[in-house]
N, C-alpha and C. Protein backbone atom coordinates (compact mmCIF):
# COMPACT_ATOMS: atom_id res chain seq x y z
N UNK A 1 -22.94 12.80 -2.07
CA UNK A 1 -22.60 13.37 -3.35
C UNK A 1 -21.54 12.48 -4.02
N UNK A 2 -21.62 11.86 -4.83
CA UNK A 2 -20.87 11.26 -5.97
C UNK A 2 -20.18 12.02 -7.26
N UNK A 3 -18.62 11.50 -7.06
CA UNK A 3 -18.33 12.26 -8.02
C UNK A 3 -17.79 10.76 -9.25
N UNK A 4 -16.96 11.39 -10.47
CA UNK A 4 -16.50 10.36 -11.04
C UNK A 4 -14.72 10.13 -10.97
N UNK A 5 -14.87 10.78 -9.70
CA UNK A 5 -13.04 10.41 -9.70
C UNK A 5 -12.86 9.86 -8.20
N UNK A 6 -11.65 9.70 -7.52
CA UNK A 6 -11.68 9.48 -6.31
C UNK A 6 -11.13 10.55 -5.05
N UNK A 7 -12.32 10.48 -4.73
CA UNK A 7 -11.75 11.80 -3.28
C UNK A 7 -10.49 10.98 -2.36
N UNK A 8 -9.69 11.38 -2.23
CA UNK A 8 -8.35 10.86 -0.66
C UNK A 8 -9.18 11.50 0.48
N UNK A 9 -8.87 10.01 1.01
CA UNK A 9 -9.40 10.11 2.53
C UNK A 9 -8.10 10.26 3.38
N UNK A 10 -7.96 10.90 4.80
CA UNK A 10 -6.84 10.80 5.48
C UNK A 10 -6.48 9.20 5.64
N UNK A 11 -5.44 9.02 5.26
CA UNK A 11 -5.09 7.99 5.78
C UNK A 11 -3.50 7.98 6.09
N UNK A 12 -2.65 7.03 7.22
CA UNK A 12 -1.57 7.34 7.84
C UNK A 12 -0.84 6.26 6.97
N UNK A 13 -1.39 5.04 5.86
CA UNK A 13 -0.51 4.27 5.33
C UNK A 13 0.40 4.91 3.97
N UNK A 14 0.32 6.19 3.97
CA UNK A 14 1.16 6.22 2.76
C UNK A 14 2.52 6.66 3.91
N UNK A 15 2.36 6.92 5.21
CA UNK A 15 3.53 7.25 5.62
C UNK A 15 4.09 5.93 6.44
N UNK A 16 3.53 5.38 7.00
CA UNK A 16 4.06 3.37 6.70
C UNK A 16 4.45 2.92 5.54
N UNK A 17 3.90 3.61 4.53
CA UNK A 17 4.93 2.79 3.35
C UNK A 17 5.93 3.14 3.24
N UNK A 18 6.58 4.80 3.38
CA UNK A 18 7.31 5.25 2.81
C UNK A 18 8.25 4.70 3.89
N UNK A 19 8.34 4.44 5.30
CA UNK A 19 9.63 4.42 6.13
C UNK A 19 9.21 2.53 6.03
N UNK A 20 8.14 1.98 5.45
CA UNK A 20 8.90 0.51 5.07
C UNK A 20 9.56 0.44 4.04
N UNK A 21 9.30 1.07 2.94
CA UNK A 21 10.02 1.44 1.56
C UNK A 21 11.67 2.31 1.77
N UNK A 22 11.58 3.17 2.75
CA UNK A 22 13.32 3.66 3.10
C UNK A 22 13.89 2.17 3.89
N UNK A 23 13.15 1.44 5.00
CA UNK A 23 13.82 0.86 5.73
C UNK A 23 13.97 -0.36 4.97
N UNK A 24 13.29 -1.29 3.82
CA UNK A 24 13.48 -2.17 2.72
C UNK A 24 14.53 -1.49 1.81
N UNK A 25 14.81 -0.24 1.15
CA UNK A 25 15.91 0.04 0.66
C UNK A 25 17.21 -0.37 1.77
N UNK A 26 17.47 0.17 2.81
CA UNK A 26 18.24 0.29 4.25
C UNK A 26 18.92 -1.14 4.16
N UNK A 27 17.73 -1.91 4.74
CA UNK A 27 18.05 -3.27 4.73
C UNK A 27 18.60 -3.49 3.45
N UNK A 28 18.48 -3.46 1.91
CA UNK A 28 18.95 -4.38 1.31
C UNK A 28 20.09 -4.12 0.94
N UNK A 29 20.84 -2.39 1.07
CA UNK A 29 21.86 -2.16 1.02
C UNK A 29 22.88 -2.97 2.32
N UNK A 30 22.28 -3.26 3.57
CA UNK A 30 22.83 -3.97 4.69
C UNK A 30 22.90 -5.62 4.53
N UNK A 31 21.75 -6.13 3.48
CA UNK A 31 21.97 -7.53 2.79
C UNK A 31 23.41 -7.59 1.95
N UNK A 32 23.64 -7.05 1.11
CA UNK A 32 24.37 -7.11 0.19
C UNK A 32 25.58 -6.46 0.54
N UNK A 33 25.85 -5.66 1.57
CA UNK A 33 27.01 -5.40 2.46
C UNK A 33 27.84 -6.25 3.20
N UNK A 34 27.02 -6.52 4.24
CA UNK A 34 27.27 -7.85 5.46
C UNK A 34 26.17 -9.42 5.23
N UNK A 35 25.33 -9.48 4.75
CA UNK A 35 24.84 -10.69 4.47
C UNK A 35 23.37 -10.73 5.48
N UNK A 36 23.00 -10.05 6.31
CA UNK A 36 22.08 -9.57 7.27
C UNK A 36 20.68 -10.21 6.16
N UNK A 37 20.25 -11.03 6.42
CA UNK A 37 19.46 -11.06 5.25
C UNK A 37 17.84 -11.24 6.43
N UNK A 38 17.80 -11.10 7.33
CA UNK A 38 16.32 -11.17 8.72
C UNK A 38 16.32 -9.55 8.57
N UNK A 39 16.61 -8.70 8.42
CA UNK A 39 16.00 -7.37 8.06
C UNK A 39 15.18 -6.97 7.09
N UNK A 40 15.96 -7.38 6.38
CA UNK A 40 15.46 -7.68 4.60
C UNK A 40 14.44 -8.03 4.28
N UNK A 41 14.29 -9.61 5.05
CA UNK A 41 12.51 -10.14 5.20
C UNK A 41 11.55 -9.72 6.27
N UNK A 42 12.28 -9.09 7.14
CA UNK A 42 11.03 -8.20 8.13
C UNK A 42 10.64 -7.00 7.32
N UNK A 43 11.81 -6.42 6.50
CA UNK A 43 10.61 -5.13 6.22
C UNK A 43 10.11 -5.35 4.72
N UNK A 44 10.65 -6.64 4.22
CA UNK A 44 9.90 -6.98 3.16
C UNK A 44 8.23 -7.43 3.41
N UNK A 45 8.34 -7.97 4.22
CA UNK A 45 6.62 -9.01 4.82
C UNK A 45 6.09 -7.66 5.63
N UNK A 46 6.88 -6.46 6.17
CA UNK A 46 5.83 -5.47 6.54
C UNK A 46 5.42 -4.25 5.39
N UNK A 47 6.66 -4.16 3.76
CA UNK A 47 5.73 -3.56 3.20
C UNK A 47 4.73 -4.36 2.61
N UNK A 48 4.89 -5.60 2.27
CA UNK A 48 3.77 -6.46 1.69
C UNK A 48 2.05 -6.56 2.37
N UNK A 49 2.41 -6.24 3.94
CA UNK A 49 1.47 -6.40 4.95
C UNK A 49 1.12 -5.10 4.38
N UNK A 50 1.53 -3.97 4.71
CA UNK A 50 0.79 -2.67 4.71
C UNK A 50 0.01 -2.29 3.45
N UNK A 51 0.59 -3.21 2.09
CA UNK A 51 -0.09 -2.92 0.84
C UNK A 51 -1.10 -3.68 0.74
N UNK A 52 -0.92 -4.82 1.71
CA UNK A 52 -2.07 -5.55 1.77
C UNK A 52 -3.28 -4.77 2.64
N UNK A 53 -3.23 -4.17 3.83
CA UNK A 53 -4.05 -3.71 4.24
C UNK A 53 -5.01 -2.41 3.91
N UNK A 54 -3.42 -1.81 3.45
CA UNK A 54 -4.32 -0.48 2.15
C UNK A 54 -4.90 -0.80 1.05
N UNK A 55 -4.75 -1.75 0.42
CA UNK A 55 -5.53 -2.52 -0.82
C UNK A 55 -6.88 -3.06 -0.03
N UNK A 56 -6.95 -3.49 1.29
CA UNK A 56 -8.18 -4.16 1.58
C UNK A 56 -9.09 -2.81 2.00
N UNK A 57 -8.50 -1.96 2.51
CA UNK A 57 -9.19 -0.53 3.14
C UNK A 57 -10.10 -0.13 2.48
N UNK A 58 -9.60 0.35 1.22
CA UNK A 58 -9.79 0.56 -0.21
C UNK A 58 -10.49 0.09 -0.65
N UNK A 59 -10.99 -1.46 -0.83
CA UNK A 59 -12.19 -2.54 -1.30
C UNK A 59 -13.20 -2.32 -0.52
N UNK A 60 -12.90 -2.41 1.02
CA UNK A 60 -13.84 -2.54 2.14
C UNK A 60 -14.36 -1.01 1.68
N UNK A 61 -14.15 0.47 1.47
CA UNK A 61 -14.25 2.03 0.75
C UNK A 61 -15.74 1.43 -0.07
N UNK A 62 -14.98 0.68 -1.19
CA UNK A 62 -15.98 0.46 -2.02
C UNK A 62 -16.80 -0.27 -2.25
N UNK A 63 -16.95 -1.24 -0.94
CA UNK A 63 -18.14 -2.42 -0.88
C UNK A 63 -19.10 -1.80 -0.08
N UNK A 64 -18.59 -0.56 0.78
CA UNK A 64 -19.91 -0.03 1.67
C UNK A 64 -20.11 1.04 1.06
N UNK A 65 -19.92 1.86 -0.17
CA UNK A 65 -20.89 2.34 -1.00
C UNK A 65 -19.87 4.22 -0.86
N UNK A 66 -18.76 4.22 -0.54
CA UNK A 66 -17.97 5.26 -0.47
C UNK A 66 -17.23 5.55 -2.53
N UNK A 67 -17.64 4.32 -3.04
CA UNK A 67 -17.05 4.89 -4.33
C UNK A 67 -18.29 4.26 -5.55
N UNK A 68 -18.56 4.70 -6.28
CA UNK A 68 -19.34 4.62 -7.27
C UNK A 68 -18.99 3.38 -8.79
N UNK A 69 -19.58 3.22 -9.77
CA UNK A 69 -18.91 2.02 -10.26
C UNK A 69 -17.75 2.94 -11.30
N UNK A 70 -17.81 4.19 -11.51
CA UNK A 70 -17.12 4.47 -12.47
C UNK A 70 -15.87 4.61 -11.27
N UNK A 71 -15.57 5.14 -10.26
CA UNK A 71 -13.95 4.69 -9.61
C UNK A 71 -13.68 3.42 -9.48
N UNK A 72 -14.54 2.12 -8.73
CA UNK A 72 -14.11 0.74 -8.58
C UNK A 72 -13.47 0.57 -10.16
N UNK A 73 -14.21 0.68 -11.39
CA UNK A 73 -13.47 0.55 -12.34
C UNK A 73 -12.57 0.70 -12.80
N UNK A 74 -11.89 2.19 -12.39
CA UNK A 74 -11.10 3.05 -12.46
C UNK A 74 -9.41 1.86 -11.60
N UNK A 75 -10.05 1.72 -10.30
CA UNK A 75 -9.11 0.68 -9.51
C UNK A 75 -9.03 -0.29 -10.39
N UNK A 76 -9.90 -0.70 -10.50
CA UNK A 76 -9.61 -2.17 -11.46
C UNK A 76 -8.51 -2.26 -12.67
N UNK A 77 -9.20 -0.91 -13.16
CA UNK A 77 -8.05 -0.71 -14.25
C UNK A 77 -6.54 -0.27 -14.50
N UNK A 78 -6.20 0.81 -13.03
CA UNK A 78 -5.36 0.01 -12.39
C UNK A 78 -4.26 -0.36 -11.89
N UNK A 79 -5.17 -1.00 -11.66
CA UNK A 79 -4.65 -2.68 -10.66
C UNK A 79 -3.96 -3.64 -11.98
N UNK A 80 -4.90 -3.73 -13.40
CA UNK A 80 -4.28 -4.41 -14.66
C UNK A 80 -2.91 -3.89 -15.24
């Protein structure tokens, strides 16, 4: 059944983002405190990783036929 919006699937990365997104805040208050700046780029390159992998999840969703062209569009648009 196809609809024209997008159904949420379970997925556990919005709660990886949020404790890379508290622990990237964490760190940069600990950059700009003491100078710690290897925290900063670990949880910077792991939220970048995780948006990368939920952005690919998401494509891979809609290349095997889980979203219709009016949502891919919808992403596309966006994504602009």
């Amino acid at each position: 059944m196809f609809h024209n919006f997008h159904i949420l699937s379970l997925s556990s990365y919005a709660y990886y983002m949020f404790f890379g997104s508290l622990g990237l805040t964490t760190s940069l208050v600990m950059f700009f405190k003491y100078g710690l700046y290897w925290m900063f780029l670990f949880t910077l390159f792991s939220v970048l990783f995780i948006a990368f992998a939920w952005g690919k999840d998401i494509s891979m969703e809609g290349l095997s036929g889980y979203h219709n062209f009016y949502v891919m569009d919808g992403f596309k648009f966006g994504t602009i």
